[in-house]
C-alpha atoms as a PDB file:
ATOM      1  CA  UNK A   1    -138.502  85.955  24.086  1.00  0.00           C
ATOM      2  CA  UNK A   2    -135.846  88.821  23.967  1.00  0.00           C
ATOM      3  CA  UNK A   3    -136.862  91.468  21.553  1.00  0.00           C
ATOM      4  CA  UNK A   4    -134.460  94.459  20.603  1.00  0.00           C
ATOM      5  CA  UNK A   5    -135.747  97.482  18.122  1.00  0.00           C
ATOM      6  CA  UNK A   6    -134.051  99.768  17.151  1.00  0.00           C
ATOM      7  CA  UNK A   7    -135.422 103.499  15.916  1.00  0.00           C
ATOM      8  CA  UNK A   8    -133.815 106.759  15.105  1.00  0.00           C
ATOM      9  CA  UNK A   9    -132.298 106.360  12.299  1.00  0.00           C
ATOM     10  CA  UNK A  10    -132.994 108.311   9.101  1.00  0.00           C
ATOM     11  CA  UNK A  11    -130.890 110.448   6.721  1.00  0.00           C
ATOM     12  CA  UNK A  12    -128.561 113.029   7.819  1.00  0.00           C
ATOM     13  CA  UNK A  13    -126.327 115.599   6.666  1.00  0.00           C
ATOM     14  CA  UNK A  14    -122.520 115.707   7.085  1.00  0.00           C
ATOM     15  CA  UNK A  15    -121.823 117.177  10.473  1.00  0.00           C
ATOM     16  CA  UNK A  16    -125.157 116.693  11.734  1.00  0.00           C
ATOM     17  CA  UNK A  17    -126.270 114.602  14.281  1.00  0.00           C
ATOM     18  CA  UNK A  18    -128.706 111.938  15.342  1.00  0.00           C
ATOM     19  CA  UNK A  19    -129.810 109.834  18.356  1.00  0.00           C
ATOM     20  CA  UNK A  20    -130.689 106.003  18.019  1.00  0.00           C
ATOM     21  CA  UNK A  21    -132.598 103.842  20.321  1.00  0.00           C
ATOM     22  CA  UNK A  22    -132.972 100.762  21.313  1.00  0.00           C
ATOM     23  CA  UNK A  23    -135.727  99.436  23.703  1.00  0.00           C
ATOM     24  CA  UNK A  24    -135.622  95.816  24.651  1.00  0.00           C
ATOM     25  CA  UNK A  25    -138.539  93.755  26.402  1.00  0.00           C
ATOM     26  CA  UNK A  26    -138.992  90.056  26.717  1.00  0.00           C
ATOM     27  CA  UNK A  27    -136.994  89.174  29.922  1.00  0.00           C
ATOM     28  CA  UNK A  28    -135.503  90.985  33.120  1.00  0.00           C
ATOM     29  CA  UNK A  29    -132.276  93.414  31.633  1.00  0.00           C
ATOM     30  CA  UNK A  30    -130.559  93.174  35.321  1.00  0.00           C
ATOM     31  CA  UNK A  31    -126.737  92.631  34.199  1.00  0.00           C
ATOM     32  CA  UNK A  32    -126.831  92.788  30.699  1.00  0.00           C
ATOM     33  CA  UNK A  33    -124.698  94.642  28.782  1.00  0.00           C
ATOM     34  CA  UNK A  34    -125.797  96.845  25.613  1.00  0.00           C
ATOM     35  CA  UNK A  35    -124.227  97.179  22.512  1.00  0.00           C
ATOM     36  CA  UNK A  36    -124.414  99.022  19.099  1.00  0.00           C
ATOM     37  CA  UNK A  37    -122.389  97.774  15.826  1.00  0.00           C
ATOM     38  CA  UNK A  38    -123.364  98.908  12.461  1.00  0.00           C
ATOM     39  CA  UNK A  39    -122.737  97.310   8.985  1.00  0.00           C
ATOM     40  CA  UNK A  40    -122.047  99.028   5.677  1.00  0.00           C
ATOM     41  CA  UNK A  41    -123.395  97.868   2.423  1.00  0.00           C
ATOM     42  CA  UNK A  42    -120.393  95.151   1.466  1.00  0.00           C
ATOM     43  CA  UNK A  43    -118.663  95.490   4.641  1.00  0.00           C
ATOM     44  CA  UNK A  44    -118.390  93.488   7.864  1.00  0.00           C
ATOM     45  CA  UNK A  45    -120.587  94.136  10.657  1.00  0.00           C
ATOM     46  CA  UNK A  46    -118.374  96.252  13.096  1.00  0.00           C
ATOM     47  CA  UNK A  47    -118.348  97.704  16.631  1.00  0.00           C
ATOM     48  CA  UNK A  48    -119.324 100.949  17.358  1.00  0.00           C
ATOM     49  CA  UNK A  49    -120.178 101.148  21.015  1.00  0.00           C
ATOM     50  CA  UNK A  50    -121.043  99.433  24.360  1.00  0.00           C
ATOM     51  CA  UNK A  51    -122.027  99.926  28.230  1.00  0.00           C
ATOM     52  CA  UNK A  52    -122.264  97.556  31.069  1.00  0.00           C
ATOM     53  CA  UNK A  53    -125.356  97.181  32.899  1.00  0.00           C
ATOM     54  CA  UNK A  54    -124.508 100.177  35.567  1.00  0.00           C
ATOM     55  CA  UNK A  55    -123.342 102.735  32.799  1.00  0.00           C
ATOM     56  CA  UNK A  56    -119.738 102.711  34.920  1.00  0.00           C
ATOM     57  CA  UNK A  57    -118.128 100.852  31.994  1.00  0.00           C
ATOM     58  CA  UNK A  58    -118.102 102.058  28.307  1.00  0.00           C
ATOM     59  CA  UNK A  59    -116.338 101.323  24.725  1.00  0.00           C
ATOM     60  CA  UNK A  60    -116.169 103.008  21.819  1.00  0.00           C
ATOM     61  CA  UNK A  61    -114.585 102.124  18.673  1.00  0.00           C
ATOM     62  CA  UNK A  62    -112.361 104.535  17.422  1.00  0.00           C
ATOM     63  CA  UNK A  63    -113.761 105.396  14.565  1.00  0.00           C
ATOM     64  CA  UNK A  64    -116.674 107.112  16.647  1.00  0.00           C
ATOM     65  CA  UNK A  65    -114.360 107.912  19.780  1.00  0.00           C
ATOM     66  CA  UNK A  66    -115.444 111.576  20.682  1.00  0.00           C
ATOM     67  CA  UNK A  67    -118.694 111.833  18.327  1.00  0.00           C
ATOM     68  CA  UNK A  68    -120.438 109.287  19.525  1.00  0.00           C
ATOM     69  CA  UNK A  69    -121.798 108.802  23.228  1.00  0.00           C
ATOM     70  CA  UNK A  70    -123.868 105.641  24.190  1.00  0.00           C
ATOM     71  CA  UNK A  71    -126.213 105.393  27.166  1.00  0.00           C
ATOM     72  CA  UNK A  72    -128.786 103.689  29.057  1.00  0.00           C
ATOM     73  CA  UNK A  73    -131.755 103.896  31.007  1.00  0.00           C
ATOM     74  CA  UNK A  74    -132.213 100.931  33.031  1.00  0.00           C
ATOM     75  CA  UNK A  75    -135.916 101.469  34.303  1.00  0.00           C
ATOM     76  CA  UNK A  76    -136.972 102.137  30.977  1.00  0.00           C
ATOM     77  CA  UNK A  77    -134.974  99.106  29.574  1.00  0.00           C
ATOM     78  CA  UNK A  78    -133.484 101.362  26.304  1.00  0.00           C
ATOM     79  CA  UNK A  79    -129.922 102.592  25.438  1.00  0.00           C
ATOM     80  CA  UNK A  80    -129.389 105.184  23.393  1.00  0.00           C
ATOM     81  CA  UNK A  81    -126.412 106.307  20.839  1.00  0.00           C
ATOM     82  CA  UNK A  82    -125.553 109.368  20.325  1.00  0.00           C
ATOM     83  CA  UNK A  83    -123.729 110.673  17.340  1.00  0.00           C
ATOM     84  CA  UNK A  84    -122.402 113.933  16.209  1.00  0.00           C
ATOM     85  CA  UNK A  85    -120.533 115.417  13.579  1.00  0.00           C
ATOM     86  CA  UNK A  86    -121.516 112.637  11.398  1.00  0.00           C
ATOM     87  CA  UNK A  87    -119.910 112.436   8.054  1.00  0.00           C
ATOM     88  CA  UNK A  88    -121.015 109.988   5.150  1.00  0.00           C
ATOM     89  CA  UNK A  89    -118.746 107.258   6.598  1.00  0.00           C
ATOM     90  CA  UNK A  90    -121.079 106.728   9.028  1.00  0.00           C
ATOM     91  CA  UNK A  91    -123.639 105.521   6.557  1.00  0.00           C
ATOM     92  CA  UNK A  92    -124.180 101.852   7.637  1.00  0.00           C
ATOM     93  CA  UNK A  93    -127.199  99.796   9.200  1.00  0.00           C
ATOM     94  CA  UNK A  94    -126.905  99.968  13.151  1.00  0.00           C
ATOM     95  CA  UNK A  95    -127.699  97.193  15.234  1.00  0.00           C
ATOM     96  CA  UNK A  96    -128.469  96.809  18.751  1.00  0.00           C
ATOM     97  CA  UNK A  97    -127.410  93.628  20.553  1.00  0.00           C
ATOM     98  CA  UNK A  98    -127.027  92.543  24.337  1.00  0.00           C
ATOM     99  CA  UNK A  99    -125.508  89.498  26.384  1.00  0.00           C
ATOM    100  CA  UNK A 100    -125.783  88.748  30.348  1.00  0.00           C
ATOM    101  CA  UNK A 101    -122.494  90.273  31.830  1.00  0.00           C
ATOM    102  CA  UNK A 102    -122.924  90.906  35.125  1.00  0.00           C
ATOM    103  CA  UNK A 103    -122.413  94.137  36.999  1.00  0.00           C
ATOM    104  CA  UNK A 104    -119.320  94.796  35.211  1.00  0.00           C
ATOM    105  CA  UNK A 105    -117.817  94.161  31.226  1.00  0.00           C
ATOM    106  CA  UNK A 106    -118.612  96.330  28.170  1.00  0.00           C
ATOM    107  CA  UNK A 107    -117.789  93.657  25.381  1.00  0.00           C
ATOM    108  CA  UNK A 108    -116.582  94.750  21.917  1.00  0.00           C
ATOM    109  CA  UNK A 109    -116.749  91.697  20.191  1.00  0.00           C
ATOM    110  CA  UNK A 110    -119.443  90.495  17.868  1.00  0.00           C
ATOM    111  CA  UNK A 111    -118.989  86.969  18.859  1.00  0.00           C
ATOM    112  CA  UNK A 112    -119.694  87.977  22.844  1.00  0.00           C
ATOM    113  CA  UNK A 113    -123.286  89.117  22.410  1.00  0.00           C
ATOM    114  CA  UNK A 114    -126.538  86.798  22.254  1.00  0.00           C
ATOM    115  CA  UNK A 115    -129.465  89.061  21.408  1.00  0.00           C
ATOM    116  CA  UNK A 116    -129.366  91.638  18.160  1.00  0.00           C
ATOM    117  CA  UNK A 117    -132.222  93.933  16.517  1.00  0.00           C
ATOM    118  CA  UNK A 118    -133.063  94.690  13.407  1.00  0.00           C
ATOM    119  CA  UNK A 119    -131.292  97.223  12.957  1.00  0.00           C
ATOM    120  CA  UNK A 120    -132.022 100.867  11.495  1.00  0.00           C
ATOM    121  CA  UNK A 121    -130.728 102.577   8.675  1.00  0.00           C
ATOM    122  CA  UNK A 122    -128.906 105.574   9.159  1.00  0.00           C
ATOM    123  CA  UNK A 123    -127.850 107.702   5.694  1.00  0.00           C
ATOM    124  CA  UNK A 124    -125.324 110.347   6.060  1.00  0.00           C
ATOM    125  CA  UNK A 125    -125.200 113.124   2.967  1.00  0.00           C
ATOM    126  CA  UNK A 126    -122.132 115.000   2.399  1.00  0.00           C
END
């Protein structure tokens, strides 16, 4: 059974930064691509970032586009996002997810991925 959990998140002050996790077990990661989306209280859950399995393809959304820099480590099955200069928009429940991709394809949609975490909180102070 796929597992995703998330960790990292926590409060933060305006312009600061933090790094989240994700480590994923349950199955063989070869091809999948990672995600990250976040949902604010009231709000949809939206996009934030995503990688292909080899790290050559990446999306952000661009809301986060030049604070926020996602990652992965394949042998260690985790991805990693991380964001800087945060500011109290930011302030949302972040959720890892994944879906079998290939070699290639960094999806953006919500609808496109078939394994999510739990999500962590992340609190942003002005």
């Amino acid at each position: 059974q796929v597992q995703l959990v998330e960790s990292g998140g926590g409060l933060a002050q305006a312009g600061g930064s933090l790094r989240l996790s994700c480590a994923a077990s349950g199955r063989t990661f070869t091809g999948y691509a990672m995600g990250w989306f976040r949902q604010a209280l009231g709000r949809e859950r939206e996009f934030v970032a995503a990688i292909s399995f080899g790290g050559a393809s990446t999306a952000y959304a661009d809301s986060v586009k030049g604070r926020v820099t996602i990652s992965r480590v394949n042998a260690k099955n985790t991805v990693y996002l991380q964001m800087n200069n945060l500011n109290p928009e930011d302030t949302a429940v972040y959720y890892c997810a994944t879906v079998w991709k290939g070699f290639g394809g960094a999806p953006t949609e919500r609808s496109e991925y078939e394994y999510w975490g739990q999500g962590t909180q992340v609190t942003v102070s002005s």
